[in-house]
PDB file of N, CA and C in Angstrom:
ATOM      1  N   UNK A   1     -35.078 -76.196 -38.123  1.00  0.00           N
ATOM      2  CA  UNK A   1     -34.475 -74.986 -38.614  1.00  0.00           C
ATOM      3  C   UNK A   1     -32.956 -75.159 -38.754  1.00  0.00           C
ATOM      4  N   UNK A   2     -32.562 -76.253 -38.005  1.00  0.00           N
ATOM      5  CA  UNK A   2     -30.881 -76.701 -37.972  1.00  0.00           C
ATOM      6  C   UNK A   2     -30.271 -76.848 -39.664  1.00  0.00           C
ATOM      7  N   UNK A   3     -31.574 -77.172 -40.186  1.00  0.00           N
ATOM      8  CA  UNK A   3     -31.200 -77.841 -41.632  1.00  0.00           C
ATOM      9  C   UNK A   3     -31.619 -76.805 -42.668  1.00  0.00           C
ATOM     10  N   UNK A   4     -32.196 -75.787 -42.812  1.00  0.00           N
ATOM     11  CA  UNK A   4     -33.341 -75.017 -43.115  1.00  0.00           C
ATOM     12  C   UNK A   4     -32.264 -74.660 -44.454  1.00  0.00           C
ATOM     13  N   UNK A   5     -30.644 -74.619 -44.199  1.00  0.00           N
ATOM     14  CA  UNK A   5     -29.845 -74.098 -45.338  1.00  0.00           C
ATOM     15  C   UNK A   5     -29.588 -75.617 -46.484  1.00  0.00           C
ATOM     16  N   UNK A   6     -30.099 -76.059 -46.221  1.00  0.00           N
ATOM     17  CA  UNK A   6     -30.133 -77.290 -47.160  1.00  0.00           C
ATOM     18  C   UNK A   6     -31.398 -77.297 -47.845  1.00  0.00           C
ATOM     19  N   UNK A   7     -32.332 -76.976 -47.327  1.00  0.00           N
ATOM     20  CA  UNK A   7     -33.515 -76.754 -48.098  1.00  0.00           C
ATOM     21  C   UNK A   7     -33.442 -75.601 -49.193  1.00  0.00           C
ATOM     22  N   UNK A   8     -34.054 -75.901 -50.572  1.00  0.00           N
ATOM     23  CA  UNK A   8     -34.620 -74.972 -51.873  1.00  0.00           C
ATOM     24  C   UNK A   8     -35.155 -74.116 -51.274  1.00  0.00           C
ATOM     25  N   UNK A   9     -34.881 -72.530 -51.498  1.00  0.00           N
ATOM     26  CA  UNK A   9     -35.677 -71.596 -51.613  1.00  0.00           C
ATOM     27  C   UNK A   9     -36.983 -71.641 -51.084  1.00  0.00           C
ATOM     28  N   UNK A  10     -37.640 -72.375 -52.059  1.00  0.00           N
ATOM     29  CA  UNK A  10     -39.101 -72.509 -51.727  1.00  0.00           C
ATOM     30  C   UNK A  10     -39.434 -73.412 -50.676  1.00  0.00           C
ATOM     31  N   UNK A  11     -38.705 -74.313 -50.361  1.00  0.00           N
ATOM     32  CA  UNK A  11     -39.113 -75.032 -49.418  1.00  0.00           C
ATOM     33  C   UNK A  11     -38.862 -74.482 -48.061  1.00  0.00           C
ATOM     34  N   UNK A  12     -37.751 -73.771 -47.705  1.00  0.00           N
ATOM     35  CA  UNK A  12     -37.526 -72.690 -46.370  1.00  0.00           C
ATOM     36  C   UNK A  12     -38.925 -71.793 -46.622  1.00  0.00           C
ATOM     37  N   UNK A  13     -38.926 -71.358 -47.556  1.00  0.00           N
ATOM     38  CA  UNK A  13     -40.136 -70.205 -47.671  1.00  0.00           C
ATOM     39  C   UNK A  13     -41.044 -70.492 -46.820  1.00  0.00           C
ATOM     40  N   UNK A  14     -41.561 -71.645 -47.361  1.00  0.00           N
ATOM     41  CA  UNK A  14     -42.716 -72.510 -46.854  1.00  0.00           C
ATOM     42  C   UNK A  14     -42.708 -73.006 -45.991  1.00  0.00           C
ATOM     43  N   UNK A  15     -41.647 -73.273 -45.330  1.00  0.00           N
ATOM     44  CA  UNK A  15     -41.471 -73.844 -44.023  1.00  0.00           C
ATOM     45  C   UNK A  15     -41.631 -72.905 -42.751  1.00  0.00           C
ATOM     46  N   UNK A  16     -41.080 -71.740 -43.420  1.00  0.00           N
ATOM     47  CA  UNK A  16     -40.841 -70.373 -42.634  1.00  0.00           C
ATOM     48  C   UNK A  16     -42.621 -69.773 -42.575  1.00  0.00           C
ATOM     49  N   UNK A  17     -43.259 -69.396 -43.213  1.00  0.00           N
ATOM     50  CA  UNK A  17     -44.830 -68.873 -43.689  1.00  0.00           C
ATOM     51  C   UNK A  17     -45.494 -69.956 -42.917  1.00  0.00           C
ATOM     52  N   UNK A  18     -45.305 -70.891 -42.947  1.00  0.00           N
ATOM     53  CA  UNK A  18     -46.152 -72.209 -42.109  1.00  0.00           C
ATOM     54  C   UNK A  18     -46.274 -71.878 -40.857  1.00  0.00           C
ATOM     55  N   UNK A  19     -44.578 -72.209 -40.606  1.00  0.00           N
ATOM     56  CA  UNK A  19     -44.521 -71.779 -39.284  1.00  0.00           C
ATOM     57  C   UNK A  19     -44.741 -70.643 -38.447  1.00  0.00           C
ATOM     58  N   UNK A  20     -44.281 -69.470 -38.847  1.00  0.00           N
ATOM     59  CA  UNK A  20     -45.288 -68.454 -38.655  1.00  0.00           C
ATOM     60  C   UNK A  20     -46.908 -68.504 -38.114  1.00  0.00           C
ATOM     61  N   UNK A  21     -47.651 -68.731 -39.644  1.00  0.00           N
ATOM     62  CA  UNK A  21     -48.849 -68.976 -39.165  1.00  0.00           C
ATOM     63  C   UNK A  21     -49.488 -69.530 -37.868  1.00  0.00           C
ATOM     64  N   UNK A  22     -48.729 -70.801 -37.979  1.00  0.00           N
ATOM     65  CA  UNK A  22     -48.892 -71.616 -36.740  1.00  0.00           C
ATOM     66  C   UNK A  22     -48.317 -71.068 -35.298  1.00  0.00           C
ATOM     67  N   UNK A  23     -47.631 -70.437 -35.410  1.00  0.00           N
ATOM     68  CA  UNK A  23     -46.968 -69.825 -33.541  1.00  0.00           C
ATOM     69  C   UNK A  23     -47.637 -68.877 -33.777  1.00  0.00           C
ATOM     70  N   UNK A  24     -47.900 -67.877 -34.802  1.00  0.00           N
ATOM     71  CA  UNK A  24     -48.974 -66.617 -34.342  1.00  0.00           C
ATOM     72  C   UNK A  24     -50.436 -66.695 -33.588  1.00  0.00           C
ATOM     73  N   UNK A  25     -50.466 -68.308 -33.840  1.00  0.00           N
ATOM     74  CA  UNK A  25     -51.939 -68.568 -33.294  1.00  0.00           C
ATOM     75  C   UNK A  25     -51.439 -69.049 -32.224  1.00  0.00           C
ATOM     76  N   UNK A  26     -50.353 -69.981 -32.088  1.00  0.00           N
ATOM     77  CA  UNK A  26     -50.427 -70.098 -30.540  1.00  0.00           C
ATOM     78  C   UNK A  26     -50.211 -69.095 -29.568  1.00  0.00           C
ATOM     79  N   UNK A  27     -49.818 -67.999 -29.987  1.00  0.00           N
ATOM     80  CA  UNK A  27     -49.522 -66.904 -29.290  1.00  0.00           C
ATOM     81  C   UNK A  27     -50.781 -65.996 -28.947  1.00  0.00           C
ATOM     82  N   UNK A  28     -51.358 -66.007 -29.776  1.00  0.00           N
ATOM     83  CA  UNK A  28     -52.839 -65.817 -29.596  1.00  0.00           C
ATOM     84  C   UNK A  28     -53.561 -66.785 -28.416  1.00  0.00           C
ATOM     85  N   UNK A  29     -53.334 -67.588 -28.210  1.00  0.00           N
ATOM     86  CA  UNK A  29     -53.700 -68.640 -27.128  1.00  0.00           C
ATOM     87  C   UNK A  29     -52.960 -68.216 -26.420  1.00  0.00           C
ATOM     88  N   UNK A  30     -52.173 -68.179 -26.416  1.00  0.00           N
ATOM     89  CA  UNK A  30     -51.333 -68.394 -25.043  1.00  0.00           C
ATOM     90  C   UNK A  30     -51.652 -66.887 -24.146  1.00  0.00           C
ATOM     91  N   UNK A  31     -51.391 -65.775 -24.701  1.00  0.00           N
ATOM     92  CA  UNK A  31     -52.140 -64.283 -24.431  1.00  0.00           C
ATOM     93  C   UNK A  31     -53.044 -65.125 -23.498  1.00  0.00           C
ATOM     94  N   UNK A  32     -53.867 -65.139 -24.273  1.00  0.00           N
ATOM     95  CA  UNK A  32     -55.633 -65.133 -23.651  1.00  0.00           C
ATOM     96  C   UNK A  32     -55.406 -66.265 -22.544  1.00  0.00           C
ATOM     97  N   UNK A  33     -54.746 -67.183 -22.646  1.00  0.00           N
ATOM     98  CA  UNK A  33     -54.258 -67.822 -21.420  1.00  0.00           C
ATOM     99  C   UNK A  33     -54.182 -67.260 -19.882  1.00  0.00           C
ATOM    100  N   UNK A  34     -52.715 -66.454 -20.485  1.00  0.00           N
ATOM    101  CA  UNK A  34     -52.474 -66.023 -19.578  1.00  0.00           C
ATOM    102  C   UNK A  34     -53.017 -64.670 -18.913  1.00  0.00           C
ATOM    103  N   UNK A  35     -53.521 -64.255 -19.938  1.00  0.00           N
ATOM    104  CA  UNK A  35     -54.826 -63.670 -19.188  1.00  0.00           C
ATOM    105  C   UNK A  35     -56.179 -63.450 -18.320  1.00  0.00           C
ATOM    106  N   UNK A  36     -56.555 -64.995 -18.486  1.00  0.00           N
ATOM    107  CA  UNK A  36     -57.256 -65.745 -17.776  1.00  0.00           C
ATOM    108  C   UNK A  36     -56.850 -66.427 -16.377  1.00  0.00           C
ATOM    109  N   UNK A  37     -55.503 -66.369 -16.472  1.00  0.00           N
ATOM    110  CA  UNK A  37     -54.747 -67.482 -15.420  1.00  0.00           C
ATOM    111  C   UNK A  37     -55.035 -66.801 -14.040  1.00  0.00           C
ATOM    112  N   UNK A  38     -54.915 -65.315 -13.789  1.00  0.00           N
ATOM    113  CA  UNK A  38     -55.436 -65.118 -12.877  1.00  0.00           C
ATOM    114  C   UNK A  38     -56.583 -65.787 -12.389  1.00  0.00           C
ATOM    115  N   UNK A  39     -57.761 -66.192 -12.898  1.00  0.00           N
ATOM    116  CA  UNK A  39     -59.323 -66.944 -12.318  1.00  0.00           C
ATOM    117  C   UNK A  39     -59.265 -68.266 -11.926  1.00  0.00           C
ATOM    118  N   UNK A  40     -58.240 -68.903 -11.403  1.00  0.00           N
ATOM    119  CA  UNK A  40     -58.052 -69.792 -11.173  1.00  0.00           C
ATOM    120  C   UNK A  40     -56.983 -69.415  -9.847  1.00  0.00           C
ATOM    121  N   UNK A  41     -57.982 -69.515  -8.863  1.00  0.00           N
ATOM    122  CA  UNK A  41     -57.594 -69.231  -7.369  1.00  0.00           C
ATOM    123  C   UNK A  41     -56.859 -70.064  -6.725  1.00  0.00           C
ATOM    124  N   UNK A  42     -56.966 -71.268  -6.704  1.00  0.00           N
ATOM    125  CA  UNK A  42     -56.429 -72.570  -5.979  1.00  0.00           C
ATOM    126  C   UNK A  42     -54.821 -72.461  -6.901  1.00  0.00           C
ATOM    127  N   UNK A  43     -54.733 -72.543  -8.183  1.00  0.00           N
ATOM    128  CA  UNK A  43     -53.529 -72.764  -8.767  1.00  0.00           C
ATOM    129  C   UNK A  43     -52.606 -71.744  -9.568  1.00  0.00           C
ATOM    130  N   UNK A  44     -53.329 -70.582  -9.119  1.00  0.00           N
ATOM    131  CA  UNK A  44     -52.950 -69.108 -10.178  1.00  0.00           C
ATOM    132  C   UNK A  44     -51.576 -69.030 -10.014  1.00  0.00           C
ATOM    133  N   UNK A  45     -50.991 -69.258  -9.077  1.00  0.00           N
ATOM    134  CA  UNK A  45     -49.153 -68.654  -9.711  1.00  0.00           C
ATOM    135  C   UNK A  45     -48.733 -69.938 -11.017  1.00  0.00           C
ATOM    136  N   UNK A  46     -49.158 -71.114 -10.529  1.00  0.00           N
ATOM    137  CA  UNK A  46     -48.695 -72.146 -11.228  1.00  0.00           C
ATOM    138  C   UNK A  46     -48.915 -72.117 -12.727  1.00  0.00           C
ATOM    139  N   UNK A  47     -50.662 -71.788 -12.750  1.00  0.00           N
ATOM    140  CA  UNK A  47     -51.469 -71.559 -14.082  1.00  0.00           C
ATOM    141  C   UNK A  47     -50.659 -70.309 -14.627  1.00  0.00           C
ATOM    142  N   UNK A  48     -50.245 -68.941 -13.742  1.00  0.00           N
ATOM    143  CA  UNK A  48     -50.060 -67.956 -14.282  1.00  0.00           C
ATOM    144  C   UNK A  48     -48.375 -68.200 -14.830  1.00  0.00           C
ATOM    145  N   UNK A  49     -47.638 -68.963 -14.077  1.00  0.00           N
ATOM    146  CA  UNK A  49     -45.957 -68.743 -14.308  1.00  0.00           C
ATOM    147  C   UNK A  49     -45.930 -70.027 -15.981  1.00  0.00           C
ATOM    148  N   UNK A  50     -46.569 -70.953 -15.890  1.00  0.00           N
ATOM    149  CA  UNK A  50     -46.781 -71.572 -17.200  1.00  0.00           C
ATOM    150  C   UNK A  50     -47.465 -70.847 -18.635  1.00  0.00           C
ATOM    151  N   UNK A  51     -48.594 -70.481 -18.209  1.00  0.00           N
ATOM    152  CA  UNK A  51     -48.978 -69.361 -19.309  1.00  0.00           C
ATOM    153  C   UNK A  51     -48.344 -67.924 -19.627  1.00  0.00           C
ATOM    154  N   UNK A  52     -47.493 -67.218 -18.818  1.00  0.00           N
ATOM    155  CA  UNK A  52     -46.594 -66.612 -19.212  1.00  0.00           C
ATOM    156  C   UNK A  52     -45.193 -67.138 -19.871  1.00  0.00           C
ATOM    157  N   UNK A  53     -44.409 -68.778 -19.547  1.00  0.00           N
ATOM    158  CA  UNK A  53     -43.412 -69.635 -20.513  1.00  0.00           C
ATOM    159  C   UNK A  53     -44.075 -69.456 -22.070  1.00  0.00           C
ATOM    160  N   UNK A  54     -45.517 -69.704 -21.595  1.00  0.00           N
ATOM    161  CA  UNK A  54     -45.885 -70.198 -22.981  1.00  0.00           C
ATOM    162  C   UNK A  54     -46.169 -68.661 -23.571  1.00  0.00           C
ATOM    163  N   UNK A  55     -46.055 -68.240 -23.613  1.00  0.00           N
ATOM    164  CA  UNK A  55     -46.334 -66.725 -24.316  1.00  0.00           C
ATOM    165  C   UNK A  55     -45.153 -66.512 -24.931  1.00  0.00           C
ATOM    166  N   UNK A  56     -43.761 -66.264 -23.498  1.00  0.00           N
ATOM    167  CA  UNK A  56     -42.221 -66.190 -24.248  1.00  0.00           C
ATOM    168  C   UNK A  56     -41.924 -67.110 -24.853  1.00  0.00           C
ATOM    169  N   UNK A  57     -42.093 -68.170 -25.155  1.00  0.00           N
ATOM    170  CA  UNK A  57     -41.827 -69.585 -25.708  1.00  0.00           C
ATOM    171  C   UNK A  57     -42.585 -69.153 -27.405  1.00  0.00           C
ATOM    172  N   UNK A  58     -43.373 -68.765 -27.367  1.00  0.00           N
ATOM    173  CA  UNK A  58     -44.158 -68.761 -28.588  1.00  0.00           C
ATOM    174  C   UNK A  58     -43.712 -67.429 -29.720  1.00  0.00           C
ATOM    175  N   UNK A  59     -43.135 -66.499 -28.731  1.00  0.00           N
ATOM    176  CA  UNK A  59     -42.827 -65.315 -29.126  1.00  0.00           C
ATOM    177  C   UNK A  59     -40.798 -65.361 -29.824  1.00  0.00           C
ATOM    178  N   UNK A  60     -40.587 -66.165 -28.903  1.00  0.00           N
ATOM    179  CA  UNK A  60     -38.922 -66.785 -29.130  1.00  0.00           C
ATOM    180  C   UNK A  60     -39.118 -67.668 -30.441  1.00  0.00           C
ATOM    181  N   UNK A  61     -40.046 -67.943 -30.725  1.00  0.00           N
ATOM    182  CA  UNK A  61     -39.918 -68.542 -32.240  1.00  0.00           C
ATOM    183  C   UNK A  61     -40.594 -67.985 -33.190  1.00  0.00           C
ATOM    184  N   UNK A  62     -41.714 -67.387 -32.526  1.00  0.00           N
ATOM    185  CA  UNK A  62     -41.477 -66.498 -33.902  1.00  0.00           C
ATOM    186  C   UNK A  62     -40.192 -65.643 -34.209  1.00  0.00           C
ATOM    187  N   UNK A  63     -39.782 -65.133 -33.556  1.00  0.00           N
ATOM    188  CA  UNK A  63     -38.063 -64.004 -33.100  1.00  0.00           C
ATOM    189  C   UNK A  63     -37.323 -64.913 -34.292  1.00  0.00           C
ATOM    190  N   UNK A  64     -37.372 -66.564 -33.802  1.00  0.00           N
ATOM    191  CA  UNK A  64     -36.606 -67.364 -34.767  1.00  0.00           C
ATOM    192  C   UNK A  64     -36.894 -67.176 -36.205  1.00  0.00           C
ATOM    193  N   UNK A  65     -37.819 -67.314 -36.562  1.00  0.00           N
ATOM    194  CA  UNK A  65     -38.380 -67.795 -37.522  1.00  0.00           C
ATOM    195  C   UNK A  65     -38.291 -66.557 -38.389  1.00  0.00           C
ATOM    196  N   UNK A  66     -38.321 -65.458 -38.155  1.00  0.00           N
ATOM    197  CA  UNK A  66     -37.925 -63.817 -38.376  1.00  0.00           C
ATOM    198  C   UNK A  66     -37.016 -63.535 -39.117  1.00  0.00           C
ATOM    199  N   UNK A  67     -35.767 -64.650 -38.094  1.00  0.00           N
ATOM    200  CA  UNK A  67     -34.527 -64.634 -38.410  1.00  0.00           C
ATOM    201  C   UNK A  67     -33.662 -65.379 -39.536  1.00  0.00           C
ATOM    202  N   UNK A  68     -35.154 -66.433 -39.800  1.00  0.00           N
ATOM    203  CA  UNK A  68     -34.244 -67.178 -41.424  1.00  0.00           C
ATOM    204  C   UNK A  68     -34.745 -66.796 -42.260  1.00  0.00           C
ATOM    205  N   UNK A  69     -33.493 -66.411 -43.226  1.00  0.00           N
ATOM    206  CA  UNK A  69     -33.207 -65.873 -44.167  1.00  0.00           C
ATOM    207  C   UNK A  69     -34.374 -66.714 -45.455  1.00  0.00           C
ATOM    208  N   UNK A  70     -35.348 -65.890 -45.839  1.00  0.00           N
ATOM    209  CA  UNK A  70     -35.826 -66.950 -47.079  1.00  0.00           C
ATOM    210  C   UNK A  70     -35.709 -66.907 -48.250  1.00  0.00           C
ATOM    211  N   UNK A  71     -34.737 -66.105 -48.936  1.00  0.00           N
ATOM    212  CA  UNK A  71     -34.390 -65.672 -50.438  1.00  0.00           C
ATOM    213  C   UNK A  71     -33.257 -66.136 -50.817  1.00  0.00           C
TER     214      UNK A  71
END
């Protein structure tokens, strides 16, 4: 995304819509993750404090990705 203003129009577009796609689903995973993380007794803070990174982690780029400009 460092470079994203050097890229054509269409190619940010596309880079931007891609990416999207792709973190909306990991975010979708990661949810249901960490939703689950509780059932795991032996390692639940560990399982639970990683699957909650990965939720904000997934959500911080989409935030990014929001944020470049594609026109």
């Amino acid at each position: 995304m460092l470079h994203a203003g050097s890229l054509t129009v269409r190619q940010r577009r596309a880079l931007v819509e891609r990416g999207r796609s792709e973190y909306a689903e990991r975010l979708v995973r990661a949810e249901e993750a960490a939703k689950s993380a509780d059932s795991t007794p032996a390692s639940a803070p560990y399982t639970r404090a990683v699957a909650e990174f990965a939720v904000a982690h997934n959500r911080a780029v989409l935030a990014l990705l929001d944020s470049v400009p594609t026109d």
